[in-house]
C-alpha atoms as a PDB file:
ATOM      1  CA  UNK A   1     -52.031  -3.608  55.796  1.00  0.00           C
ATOM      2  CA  UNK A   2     -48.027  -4.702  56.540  1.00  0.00           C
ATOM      3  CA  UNK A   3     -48.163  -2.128  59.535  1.00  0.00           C
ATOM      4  CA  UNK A   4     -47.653  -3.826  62.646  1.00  0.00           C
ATOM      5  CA  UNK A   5     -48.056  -7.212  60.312  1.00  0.00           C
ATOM      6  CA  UNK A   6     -51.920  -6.739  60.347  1.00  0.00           C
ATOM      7  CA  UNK A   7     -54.036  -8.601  58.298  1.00  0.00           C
ATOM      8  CA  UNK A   8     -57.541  -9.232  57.344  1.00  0.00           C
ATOM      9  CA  UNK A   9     -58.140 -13.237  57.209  1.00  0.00           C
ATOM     10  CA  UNK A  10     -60.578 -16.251  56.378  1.00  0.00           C
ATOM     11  CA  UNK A  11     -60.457 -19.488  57.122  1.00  0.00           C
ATOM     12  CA  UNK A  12     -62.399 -21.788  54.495  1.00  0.00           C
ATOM     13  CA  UNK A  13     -62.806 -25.697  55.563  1.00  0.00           C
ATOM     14  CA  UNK A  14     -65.060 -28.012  56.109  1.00  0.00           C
ATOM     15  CA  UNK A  15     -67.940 -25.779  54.242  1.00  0.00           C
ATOM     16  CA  UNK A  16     -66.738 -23.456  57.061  1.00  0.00           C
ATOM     17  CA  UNK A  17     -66.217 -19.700  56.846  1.00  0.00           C
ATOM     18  CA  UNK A  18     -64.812 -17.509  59.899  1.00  0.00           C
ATOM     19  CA  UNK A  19     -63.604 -14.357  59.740  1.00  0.00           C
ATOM     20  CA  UNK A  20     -60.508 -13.631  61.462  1.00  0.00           C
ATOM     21  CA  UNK A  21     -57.864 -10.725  61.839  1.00  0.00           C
ATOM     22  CA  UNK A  22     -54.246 -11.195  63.134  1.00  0.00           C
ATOM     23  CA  UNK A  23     -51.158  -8.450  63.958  1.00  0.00           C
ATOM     24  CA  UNK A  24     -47.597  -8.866  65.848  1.00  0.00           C
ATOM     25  CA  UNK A  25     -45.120 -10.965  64.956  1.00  0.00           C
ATOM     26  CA  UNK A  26     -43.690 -12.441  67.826  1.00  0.00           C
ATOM     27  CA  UNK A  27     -43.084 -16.717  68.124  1.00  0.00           C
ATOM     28  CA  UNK A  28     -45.679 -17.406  70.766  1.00  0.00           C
ATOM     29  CA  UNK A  29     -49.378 -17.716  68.668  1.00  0.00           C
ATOM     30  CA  UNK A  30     -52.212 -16.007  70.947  1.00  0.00           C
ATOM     31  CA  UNK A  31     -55.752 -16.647  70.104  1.00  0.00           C
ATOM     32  CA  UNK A  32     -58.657 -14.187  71.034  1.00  0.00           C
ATOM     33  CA  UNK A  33     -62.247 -15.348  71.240  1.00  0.00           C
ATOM     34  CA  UNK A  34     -64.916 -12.339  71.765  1.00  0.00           C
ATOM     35  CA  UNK A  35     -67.870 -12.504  73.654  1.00  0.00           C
ATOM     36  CA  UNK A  36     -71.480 -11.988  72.462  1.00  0.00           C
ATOM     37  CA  UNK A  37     -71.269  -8.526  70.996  1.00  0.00           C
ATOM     38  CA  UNK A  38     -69.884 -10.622  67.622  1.00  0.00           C
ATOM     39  CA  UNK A  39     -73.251 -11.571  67.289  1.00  0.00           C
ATOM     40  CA  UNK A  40     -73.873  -7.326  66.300  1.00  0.00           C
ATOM     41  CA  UNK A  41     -70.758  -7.330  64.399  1.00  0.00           C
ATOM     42  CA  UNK A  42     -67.912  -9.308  63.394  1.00  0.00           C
ATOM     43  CA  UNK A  43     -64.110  -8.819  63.007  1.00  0.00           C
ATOM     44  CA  UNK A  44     -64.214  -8.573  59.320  1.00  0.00           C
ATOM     45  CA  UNK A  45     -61.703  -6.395  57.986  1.00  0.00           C
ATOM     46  CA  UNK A  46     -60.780  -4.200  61.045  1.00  0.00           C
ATOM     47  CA  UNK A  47     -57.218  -5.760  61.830  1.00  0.00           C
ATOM     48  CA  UNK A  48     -55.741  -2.068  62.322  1.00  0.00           C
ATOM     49  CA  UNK A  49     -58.930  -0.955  64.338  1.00  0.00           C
ATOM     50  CA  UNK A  50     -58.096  -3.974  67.005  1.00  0.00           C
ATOM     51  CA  UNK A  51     -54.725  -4.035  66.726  1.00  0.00           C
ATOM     52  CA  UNK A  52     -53.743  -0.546  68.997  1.00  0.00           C
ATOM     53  CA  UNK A  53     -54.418  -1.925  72.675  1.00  0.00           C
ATOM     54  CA  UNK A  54     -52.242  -5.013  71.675  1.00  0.00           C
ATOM     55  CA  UNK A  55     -48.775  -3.016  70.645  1.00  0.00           C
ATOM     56  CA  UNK A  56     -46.674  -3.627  73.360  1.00  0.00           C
ATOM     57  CA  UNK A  57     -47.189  -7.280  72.697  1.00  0.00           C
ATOM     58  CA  UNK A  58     -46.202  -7.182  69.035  1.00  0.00           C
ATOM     59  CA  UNK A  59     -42.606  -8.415  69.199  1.00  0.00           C
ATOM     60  CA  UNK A  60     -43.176 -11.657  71.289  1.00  0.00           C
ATOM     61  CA  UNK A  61     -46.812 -12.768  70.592  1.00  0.00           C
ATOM     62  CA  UNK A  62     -49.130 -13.208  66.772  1.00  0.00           C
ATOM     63  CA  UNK A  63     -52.515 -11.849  67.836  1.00  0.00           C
ATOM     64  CA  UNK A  64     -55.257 -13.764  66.242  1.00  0.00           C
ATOM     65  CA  UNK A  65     -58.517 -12.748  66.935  1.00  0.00           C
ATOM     66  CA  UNK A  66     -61.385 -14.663  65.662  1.00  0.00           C
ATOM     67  CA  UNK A  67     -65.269 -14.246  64.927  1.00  0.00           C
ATOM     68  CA  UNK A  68     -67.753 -17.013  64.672  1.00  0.00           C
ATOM     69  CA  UNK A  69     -68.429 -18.454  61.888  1.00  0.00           C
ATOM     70  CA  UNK A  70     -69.867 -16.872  58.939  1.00  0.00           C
ATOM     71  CA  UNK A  71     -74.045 -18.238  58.404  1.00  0.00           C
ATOM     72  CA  UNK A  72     -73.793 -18.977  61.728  1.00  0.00           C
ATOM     73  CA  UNK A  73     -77.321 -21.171  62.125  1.00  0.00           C
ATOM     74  CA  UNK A  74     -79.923 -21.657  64.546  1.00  0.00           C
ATOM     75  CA  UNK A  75     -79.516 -23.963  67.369  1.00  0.00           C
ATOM     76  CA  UNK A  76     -75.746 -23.846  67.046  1.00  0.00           C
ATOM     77  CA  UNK A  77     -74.567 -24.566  70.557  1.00  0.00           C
ATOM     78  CA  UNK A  78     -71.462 -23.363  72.203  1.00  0.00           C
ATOM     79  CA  UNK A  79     -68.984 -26.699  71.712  1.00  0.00           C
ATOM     80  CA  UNK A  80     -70.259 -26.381  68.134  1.00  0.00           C
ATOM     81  CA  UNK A  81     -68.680 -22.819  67.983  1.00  0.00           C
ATOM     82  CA  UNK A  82     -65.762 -24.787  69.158  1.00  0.00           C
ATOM     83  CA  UNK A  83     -65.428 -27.159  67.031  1.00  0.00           C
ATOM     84  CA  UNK A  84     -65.663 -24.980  64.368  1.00  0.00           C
ATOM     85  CA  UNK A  85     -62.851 -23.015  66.313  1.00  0.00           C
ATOM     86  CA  UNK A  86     -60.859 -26.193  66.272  1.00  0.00           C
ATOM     87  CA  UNK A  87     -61.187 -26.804  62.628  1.00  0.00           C
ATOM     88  CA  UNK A  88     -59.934 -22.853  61.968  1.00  0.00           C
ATOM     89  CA  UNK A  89     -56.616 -23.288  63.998  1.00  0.00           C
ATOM     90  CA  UNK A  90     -55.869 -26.389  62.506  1.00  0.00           C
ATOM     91  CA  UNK A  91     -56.246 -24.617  58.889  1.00  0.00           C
ATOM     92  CA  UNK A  92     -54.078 -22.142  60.101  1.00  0.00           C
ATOM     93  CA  UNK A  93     -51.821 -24.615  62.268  1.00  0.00           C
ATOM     94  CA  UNK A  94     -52.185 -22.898  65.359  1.00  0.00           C
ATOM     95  CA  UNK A  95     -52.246 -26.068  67.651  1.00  0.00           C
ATOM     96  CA  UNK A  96     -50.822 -25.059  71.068  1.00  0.00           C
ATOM     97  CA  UNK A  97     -51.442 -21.156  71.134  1.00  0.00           C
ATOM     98  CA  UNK A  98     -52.422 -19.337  74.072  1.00  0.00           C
ATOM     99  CA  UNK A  99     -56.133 -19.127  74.316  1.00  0.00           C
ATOM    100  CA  UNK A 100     -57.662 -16.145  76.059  1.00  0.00           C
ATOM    101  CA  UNK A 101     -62.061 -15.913  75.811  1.00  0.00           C
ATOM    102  CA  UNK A 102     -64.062 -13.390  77.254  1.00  0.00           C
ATOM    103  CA  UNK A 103     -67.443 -13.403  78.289  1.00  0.00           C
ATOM    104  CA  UNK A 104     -69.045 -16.148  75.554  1.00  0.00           C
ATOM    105  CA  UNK A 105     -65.413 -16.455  74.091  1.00  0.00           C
ATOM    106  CA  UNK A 106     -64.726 -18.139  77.537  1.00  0.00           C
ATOM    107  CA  UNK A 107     -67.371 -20.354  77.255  1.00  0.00           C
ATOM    108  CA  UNK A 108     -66.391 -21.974  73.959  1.00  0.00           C
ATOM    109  CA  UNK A 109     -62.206 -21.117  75.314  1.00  0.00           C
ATOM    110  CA  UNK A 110     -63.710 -23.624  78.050  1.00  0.00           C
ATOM    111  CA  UNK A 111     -64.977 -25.944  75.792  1.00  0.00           C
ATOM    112  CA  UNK A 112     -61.630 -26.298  73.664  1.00  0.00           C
ATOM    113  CA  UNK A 113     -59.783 -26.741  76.336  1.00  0.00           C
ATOM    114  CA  UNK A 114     -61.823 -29.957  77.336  1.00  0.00           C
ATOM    115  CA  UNK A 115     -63.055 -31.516  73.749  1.00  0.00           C
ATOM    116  CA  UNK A 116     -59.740 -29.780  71.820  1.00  0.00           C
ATOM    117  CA  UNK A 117     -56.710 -30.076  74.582  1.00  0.00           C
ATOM    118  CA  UNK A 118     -54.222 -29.771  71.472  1.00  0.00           C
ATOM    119  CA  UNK A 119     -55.409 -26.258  70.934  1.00  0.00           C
ATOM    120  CA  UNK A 120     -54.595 -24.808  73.807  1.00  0.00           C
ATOM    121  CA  UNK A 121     -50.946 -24.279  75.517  1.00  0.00           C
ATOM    122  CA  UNK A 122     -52.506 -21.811  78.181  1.00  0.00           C
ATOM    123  CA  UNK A 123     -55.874 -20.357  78.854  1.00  0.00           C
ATOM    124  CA  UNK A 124     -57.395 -17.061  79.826  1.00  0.00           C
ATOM    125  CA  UNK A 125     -61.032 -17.231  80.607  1.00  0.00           C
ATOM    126  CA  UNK A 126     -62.561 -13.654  81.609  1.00  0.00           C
ATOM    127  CA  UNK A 127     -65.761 -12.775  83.320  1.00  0.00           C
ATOM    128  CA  UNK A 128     -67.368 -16.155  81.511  1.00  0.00           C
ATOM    129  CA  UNK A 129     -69.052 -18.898  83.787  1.00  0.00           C
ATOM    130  CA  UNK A 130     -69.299 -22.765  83.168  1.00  0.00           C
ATOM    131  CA  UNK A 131     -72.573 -22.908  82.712  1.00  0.00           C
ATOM    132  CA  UNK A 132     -76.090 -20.535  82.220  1.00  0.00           C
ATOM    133  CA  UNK A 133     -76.734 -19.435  85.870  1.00  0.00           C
ATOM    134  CA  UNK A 134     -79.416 -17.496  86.956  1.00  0.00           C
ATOM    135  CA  UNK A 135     -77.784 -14.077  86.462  1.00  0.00           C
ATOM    136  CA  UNK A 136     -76.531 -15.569  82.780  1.00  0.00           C
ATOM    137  CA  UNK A 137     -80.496 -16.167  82.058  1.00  0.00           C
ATOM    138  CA  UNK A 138     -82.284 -13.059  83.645  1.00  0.00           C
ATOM    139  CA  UNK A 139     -79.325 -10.596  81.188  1.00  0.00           C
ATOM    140  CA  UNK A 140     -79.513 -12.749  78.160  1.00  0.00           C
ATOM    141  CA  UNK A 141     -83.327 -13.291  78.024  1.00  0.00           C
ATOM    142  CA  UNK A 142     -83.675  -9.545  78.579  1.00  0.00           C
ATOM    143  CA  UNK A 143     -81.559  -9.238  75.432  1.00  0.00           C
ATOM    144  CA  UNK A 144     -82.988 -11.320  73.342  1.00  0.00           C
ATOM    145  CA  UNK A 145     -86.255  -9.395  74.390  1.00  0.00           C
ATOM    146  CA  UNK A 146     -84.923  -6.299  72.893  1.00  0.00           C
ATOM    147  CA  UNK A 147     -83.637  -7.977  69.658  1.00  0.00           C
ATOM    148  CA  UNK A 148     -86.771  -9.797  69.043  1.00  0.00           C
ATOM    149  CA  UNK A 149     -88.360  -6.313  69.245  1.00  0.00           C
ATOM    150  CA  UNK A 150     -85.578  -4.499  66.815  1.00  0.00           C
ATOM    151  CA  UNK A 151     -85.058  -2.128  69.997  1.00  0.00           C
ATOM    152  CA  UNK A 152     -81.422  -1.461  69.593  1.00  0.00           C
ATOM    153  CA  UNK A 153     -80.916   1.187  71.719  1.00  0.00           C
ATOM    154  CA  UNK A 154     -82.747  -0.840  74.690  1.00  0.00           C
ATOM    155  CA  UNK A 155     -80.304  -3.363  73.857  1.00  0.00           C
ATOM    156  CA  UNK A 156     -77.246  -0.726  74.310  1.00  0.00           C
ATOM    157  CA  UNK A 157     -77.995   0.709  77.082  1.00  0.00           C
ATOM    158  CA  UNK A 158     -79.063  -2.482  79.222  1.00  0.00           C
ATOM    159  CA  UNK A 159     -75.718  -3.919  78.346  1.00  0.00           C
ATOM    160  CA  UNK A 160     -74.041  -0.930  79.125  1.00  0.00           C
ATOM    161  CA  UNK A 161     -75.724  -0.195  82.882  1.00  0.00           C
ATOM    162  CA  UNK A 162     -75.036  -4.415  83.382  1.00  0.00           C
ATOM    163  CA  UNK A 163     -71.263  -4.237  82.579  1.00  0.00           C
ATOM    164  CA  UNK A 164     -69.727  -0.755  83.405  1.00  0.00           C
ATOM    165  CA  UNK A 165     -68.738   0.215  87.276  1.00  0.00           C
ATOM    166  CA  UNK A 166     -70.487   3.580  88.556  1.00  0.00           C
ATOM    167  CA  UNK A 167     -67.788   6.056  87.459  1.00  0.00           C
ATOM    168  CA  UNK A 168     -67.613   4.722  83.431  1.00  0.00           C
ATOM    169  CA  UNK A 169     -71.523   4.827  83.191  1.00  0.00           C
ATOM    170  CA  UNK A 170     -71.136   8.571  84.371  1.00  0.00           C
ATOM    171  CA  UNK A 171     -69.256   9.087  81.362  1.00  0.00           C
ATOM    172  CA  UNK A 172     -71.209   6.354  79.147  1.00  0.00           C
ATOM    173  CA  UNK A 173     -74.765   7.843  79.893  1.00  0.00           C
ATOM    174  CA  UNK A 174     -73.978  10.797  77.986  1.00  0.00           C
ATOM    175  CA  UNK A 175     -74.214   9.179  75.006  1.00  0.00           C
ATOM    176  CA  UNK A 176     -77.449   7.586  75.271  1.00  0.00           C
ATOM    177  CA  UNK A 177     -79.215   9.952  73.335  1.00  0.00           C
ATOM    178  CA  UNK A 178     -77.839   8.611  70.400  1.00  0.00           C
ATOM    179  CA  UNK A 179     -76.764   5.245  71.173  1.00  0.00           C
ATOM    180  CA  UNK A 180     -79.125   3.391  68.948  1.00  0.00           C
ATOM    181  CA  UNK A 181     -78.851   5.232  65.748  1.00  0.00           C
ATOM    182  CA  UNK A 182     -75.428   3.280  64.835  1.00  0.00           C
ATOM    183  CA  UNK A 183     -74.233  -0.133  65.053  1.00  0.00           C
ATOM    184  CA  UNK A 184     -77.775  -2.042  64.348  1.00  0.00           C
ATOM    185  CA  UNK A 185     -77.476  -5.299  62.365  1.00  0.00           C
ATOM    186  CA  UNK A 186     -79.436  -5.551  59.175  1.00  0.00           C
ATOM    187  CA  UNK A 187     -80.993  -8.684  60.973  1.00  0.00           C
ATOM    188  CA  UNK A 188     -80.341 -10.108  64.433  1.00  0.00           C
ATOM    189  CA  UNK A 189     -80.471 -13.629  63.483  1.00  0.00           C
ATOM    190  CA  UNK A 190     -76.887 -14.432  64.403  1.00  0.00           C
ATOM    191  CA  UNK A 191     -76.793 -12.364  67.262  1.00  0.00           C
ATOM    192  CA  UNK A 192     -79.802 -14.731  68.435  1.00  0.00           C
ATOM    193  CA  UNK A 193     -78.506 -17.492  67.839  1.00  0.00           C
ATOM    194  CA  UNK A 194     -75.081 -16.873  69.532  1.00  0.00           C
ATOM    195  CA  UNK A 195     -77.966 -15.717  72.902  1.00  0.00           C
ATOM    196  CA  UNK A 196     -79.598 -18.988  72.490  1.00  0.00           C
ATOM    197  CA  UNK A 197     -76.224 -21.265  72.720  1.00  0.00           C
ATOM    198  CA  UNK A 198     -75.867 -19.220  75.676  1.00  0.00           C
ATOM    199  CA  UNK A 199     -78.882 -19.878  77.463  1.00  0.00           C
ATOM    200  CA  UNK A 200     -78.140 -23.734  76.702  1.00  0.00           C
ATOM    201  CA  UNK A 201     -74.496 -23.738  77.886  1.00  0.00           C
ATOM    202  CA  UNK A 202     -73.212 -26.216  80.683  1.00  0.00           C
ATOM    203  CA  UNK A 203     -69.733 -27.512  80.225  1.00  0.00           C
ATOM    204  CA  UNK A 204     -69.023 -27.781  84.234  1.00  0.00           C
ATOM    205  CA  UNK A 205     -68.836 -31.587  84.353  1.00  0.00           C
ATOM    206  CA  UNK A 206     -66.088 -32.021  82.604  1.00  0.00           C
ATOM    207  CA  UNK A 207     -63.702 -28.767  83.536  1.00  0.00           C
ATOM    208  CA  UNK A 208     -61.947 -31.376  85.396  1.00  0.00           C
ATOM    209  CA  UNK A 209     -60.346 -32.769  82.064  1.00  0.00           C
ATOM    210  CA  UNK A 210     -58.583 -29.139  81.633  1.00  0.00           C
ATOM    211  CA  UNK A 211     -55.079 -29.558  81.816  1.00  0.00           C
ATOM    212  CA  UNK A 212     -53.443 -26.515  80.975  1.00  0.00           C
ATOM    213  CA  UNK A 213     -52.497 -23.912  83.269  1.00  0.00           C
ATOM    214  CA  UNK A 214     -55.494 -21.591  83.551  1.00  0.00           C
ATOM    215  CA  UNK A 215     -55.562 -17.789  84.408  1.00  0.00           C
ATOM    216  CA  UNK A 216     -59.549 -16.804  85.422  1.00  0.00           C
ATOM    217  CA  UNK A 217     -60.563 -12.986  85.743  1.00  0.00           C
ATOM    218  CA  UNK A 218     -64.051 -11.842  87.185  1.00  0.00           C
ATOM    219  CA  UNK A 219     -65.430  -8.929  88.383  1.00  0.00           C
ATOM    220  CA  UNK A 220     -66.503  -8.465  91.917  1.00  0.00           C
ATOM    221  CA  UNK A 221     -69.496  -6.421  90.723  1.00  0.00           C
ATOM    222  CA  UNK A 222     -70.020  -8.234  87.657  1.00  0.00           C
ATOM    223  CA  UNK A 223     -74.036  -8.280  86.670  1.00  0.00           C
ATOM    224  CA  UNK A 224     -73.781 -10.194  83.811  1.00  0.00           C
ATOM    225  CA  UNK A 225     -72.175 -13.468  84.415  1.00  0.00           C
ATOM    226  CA  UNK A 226     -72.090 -12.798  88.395  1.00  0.00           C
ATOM    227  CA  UNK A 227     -69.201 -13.085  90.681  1.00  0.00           C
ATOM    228  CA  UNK A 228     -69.721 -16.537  91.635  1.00  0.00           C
ATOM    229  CA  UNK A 229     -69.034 -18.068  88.410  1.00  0.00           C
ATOM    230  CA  UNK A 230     -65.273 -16.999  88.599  1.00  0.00           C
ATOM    231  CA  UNK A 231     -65.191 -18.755  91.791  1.00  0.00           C
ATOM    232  CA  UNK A 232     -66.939 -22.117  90.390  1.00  0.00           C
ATOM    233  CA  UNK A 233     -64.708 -22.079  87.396  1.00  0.00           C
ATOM    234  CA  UNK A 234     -61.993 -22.056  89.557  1.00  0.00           C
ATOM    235  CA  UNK A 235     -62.986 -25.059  91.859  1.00  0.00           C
ATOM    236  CA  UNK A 236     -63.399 -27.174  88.892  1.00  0.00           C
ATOM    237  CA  UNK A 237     -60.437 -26.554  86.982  1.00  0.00           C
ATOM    238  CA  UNK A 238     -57.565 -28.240  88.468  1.00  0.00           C
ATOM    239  CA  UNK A 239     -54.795 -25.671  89.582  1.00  0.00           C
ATOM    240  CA  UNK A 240     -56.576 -23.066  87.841  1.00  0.00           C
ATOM    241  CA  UNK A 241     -55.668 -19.604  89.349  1.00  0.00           C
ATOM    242  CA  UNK A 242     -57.853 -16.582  90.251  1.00  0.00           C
ATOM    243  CA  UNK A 243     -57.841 -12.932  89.877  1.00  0.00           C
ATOM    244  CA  UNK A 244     -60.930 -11.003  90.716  1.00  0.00           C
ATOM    245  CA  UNK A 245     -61.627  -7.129  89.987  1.00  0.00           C
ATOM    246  CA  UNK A 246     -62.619  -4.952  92.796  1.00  0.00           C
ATOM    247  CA  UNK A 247     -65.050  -2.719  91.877  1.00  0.00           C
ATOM    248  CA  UNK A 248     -65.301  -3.354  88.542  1.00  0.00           C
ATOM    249  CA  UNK A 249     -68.037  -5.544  86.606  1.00  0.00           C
ATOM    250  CA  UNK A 250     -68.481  -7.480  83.222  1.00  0.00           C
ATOM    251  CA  UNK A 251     -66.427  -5.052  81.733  1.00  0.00           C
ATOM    252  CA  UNK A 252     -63.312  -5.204  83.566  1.00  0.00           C
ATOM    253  CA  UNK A 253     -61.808  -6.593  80.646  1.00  0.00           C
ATOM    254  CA  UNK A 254     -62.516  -3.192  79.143  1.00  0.00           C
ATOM    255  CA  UNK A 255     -62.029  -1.211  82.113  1.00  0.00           C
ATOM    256  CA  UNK A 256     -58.604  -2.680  84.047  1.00  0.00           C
ATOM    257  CA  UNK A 257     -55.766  -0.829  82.629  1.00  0.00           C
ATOM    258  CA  UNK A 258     -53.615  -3.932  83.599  1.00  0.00           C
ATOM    259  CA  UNK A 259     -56.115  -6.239  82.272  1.00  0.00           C
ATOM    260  CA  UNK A 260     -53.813  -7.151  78.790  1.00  0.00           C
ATOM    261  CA  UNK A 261     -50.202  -7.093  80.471  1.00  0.00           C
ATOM    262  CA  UNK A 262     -51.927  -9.444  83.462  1.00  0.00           C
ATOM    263  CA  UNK A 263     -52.998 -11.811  80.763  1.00  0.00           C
ATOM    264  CA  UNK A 264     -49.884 -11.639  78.521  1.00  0.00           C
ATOM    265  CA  UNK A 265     -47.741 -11.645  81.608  1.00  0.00           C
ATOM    266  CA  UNK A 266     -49.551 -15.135  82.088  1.00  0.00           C
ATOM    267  CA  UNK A 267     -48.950 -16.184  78.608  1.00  0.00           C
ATOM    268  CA  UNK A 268     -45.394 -15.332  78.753  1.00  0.00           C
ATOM    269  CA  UNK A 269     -44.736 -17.786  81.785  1.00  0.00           C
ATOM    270  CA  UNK A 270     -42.540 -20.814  81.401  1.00  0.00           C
ATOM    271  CA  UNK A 271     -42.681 -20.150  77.407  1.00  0.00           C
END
């Protein structure tokens, strides 16, 4: 587990348990908050499975990348997630790092930012929103449909056709077939209640108390969050800049091959 300095972590505090998984070993602390797919599976022991995409990175920047937490209960909203995110960096004394949160992980990202400033030195938020919009709503309530029903392949491939542009779900549709024989949770209980906190989110009245240089990313074809919440995000957060995808939807996180070096380039800024 030395290679590449990855390791396999939890934080206990607070009658708190998160799972976390860190590699690099570079000054400047990054922290990574994932979106909703953590509610299927967690980070739990697969530092050397998410380490690869993050190598070039390795000598300036210590990768942390962080799951909810553990028993994560019903009615848990999305500043609660940060709070608890809050209490895990200051276990781990990783006041100031650069925060980057996609999708969900930008909605709590948002929220530290505003309840936790001491947290964050600089923020990434990609293809998140400030609040449940319409688009937010009609995905996640289809999702939650499928969960309540056990349908995991539904759930797979509705995801999949919402976040990939036309020329990935080419490739993508070929594995439909067998899409929903691996990867279903034993119960989708957390996955729920990370949907729910979701559906409940609105932190846009007070983006105006971020004051750390922000870096937003959307996708101009994006189908889960929608376009427009990029562009709100960036209205409310003073001096917040903007960098939107062409052609490319929820996934252009996944899809932009200069996504990471567009982000770290951000993070490396006036270090």
């Amino acid at each position: 587990m030395m290679i590449w300095n990855a390791k396999n972590g939890r934080v206990s505090t607070g009658g708190m348990e998160m799972d976390y998984v860190s590699f690099g070993r570079g000054k400047t602390n990054v922290v990574i908050l994932p979106g909703l797919s953590d509610g299927l599976a967690t980070v739990k022991g697969k530092a050397l499975l998410l380490a690869s995409p993050y190598r070039p990175y390795f000598k300036d920047f210590t990768i942390y990348i962080f799951s909810r937490r553990n028993a994560l209960p019903g009615g848990c909203s999305i500043r609660d997630m940060a709070d608890d995110q809050a209490k895990a960096m200051r276990y781990l004394s990783l006041e100031g790092s650069c925060v980057l949160g996609v999708s969900e992980g930008g909605m709590i990202a948002q929220c530290l930012a505003v309840y936790h400033p001491e947290t964050a030195y600089r923020l990434a938020i990609a293809v998140s929103s400030p609040r449940a919009n319409d688009i937010i709503r009609d995905s996640v309530g289809k999702w939650i449909g499928y969960a309540g029903k056990g349908d995991h392949k539904g759930l797979m491939i509705d995801t999949a056709e919402r976040s990939y542009s036309p020329g990935r779900l080419k490739k993508y549709r070929r594995t439909y077939p067998v899409i929903g024989l691996v990867g279903k949770p034993k119960s989708y209980g957390r996955f729920l209640a990370n949907a729910d906190a979701i559906l409940n989110f609105d932190v846009s009245g007070d983006l105006g108390k971020i004051a750390c240089p922000t870096l937003i990313i959307g996708g101009c074809e994006d189908r889960i969050v929608g376009p427009d919440a990029s562009y709100e995000m960036h209205e409310l957060i003073p001096e917040s800049e903007l960098y939107m995808y062409e052609g490319l939807g929820h996934a252009a996180y996944e899809e932009a091959g200069d996504f990471n070096g567009r982000v770290f380039g951000f993070f490396c800024a006036q270090r």
